[in-house]
N, C-alpha and C. Protein backbone atom coordinates (compact mmCIF):
# COMPACT_ATOMS: atom_id res chain seq x y z
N UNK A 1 -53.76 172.62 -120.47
CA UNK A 1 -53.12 172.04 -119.31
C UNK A 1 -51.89 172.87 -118.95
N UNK A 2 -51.60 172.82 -117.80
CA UNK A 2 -50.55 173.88 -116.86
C UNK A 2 -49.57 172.95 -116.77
N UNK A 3 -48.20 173.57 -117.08
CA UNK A 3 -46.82 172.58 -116.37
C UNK A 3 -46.43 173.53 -115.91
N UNK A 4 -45.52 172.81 -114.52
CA UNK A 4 -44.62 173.61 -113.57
C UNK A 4 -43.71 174.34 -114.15
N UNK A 5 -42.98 174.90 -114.00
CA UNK A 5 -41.75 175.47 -114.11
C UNK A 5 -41.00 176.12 -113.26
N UNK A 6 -39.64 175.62 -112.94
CA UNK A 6 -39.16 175.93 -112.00
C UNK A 6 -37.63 176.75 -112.19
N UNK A 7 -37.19 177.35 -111.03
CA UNK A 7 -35.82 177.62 -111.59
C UNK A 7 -35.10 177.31 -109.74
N UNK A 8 -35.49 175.86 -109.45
CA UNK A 8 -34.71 175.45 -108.66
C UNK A 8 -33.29 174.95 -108.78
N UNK A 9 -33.01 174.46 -109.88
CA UNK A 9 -31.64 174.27 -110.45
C UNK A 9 -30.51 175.45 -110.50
N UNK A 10 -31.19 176.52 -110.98
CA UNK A 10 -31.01 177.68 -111.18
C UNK A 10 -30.32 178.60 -109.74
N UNK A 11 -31.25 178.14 -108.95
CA UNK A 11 -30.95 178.65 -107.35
C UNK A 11 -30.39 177.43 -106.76
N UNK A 12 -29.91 176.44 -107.20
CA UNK A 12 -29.14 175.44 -106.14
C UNK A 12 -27.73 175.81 -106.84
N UNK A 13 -27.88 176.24 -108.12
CA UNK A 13 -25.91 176.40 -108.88
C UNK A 13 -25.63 177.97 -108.10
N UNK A 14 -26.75 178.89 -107.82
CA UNK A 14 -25.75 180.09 -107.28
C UNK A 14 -25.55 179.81 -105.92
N UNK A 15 -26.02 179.25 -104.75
CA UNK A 15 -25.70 178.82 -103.68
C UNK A 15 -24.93 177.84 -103.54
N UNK A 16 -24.46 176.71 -104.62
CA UNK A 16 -23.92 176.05 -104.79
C UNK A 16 -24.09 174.65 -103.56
N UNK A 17 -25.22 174.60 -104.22
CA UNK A 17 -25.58 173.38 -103.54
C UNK A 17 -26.21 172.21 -103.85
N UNK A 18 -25.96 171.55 -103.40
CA UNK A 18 -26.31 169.88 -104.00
C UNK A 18 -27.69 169.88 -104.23
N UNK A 19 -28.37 168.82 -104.57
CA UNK A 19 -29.83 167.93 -104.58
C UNK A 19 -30.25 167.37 -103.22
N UNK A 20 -29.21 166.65 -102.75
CA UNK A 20 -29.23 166.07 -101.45
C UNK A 20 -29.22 166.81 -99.85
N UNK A 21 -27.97 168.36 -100.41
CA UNK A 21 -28.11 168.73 -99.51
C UNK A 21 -29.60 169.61 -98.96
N UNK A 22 -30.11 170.09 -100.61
CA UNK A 22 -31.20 170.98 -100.50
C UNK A 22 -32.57 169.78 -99.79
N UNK A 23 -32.39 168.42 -100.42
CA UNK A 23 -33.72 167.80 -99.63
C UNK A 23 -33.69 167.68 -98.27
N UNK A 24 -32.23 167.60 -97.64
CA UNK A 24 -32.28 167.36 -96.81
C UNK A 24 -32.34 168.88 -95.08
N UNK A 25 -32.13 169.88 -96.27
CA UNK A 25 -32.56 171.18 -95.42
C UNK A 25 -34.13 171.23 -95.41
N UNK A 26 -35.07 170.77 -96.66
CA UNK A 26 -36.28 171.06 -96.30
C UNK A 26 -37.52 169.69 -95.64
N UNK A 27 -36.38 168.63 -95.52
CA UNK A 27 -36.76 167.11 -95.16
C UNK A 27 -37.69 166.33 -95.91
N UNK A 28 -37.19 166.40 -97.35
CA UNK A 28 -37.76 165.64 -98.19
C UNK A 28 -36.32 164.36 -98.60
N UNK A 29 -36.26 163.58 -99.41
CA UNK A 29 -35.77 162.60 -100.15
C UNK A 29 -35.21 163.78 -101.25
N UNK A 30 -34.09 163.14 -101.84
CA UNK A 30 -33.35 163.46 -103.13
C UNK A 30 -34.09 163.34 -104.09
N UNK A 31 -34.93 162.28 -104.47
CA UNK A 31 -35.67 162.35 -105.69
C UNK A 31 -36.57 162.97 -105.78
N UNK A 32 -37.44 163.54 -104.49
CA UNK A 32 -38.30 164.72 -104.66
C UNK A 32 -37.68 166.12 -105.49
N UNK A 33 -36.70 166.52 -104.72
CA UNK A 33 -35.98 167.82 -105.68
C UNK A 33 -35.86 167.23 -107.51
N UNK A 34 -35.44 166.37 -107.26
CA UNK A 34 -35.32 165.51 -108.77
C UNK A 34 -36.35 165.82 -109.04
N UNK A 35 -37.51 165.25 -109.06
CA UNK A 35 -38.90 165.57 -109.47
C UNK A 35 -39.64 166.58 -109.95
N UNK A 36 -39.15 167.63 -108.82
CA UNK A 36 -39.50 168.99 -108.73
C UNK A 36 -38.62 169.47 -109.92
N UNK A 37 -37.59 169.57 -110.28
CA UNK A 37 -36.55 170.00 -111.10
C UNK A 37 -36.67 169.58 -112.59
N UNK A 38 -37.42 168.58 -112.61
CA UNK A 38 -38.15 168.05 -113.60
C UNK A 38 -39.37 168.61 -114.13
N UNK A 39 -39.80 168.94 -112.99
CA UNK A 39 -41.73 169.30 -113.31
C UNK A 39 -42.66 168.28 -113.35
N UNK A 40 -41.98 166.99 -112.61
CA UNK A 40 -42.67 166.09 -112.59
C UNK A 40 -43.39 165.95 -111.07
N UNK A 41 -43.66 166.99 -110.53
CA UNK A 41 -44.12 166.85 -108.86
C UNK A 41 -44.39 168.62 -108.48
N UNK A 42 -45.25 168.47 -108.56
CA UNK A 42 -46.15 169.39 -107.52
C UNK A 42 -45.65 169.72 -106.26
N UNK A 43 -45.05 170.95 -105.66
CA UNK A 43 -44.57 170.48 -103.96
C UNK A 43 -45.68 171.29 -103.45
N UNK A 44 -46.48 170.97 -102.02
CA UNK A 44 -47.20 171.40 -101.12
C UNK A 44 -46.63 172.73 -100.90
N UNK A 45 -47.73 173.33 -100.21
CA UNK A 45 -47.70 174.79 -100.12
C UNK A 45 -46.13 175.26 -99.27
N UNK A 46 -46.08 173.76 -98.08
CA UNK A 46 -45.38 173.63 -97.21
C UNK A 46 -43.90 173.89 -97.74
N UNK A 47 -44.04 172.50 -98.38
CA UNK A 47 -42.60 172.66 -99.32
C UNK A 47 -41.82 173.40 -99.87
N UNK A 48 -42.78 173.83 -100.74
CA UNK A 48 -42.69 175.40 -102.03
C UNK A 48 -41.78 176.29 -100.86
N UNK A 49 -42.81 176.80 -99.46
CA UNK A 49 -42.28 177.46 -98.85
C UNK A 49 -41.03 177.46 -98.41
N UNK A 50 -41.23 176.22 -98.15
CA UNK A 50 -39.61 175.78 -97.16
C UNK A 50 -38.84 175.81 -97.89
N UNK A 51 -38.29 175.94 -99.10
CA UNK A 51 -37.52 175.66 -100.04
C UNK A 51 -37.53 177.23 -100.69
N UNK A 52 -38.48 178.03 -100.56
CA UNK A 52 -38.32 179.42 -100.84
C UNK A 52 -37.38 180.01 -99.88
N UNK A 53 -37.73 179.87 -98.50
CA UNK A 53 -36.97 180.32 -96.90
C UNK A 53 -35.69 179.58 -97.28
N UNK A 54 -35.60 178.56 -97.80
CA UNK A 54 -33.70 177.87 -97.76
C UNK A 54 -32.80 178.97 -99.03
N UNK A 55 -33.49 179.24 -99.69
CA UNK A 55 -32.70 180.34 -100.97
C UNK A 55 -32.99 182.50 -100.67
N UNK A 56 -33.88 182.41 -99.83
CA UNK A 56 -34.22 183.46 -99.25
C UNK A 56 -35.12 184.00 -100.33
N UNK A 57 -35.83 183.49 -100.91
CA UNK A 57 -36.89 184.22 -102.41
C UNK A 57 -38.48 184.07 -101.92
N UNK A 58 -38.91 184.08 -102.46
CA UNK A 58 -40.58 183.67 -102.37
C UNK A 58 -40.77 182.67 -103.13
N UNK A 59 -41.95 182.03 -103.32
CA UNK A 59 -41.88 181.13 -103.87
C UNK A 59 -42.71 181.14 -105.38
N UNK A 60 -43.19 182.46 -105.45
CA UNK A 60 -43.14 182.75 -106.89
C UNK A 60 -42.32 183.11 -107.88
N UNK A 61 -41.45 183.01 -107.31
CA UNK A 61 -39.89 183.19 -107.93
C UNK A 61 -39.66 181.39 -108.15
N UNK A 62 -39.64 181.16 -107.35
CA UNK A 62 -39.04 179.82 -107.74
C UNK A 62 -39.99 179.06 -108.81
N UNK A 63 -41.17 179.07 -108.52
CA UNK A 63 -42.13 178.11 -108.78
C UNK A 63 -43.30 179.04 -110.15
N UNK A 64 -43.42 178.08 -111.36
CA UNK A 64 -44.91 179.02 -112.43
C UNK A 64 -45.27 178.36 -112.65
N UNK A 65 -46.37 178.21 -113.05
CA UNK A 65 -47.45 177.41 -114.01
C UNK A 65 -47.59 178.28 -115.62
N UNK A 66 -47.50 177.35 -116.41
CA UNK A 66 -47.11 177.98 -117.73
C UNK A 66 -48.09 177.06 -118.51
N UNK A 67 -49.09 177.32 -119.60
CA UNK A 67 -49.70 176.59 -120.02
C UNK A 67 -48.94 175.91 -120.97
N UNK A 68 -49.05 175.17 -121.46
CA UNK A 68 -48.67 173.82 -122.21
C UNK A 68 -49.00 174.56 -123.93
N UNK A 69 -48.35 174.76 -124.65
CA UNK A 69 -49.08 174.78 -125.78
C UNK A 69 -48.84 173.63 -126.82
């Protein structure tokens, strides 16, 4: 089995930006980023993107799938 891994936390402390402010640039809810930051949520292709375009990266940078061992 695959878990997310992310380094959205990572890119919200060098831009220095909130949870709230980042959901609310890509028009999700606060607890989605929560989620995401967790690895507890999957974001749509949409999302991933939009949230790649708000930090200026791609979104394989932000976003891996890492198997579980």
């Amino acid at each position: 089995m695959s878990v997310l891994k992310t380094k959205l936390k990572e890119y919200r402390a060098r831009y220095d930006m909130k949870q709230g402010e980042l959901a609310d640039r890509v028009g999700v809810r606060r607890e989605t980023i929560i989620r995401l930051e967790k690895g507890l949520y999957n974001p749509s292709l949409k999302l991933a993107m939009d949230i790649a375009t708000v930090f200026s990266t791609t979104v394989e940078e932000l976003f891996s799938f890492e198997d579980e061992s």
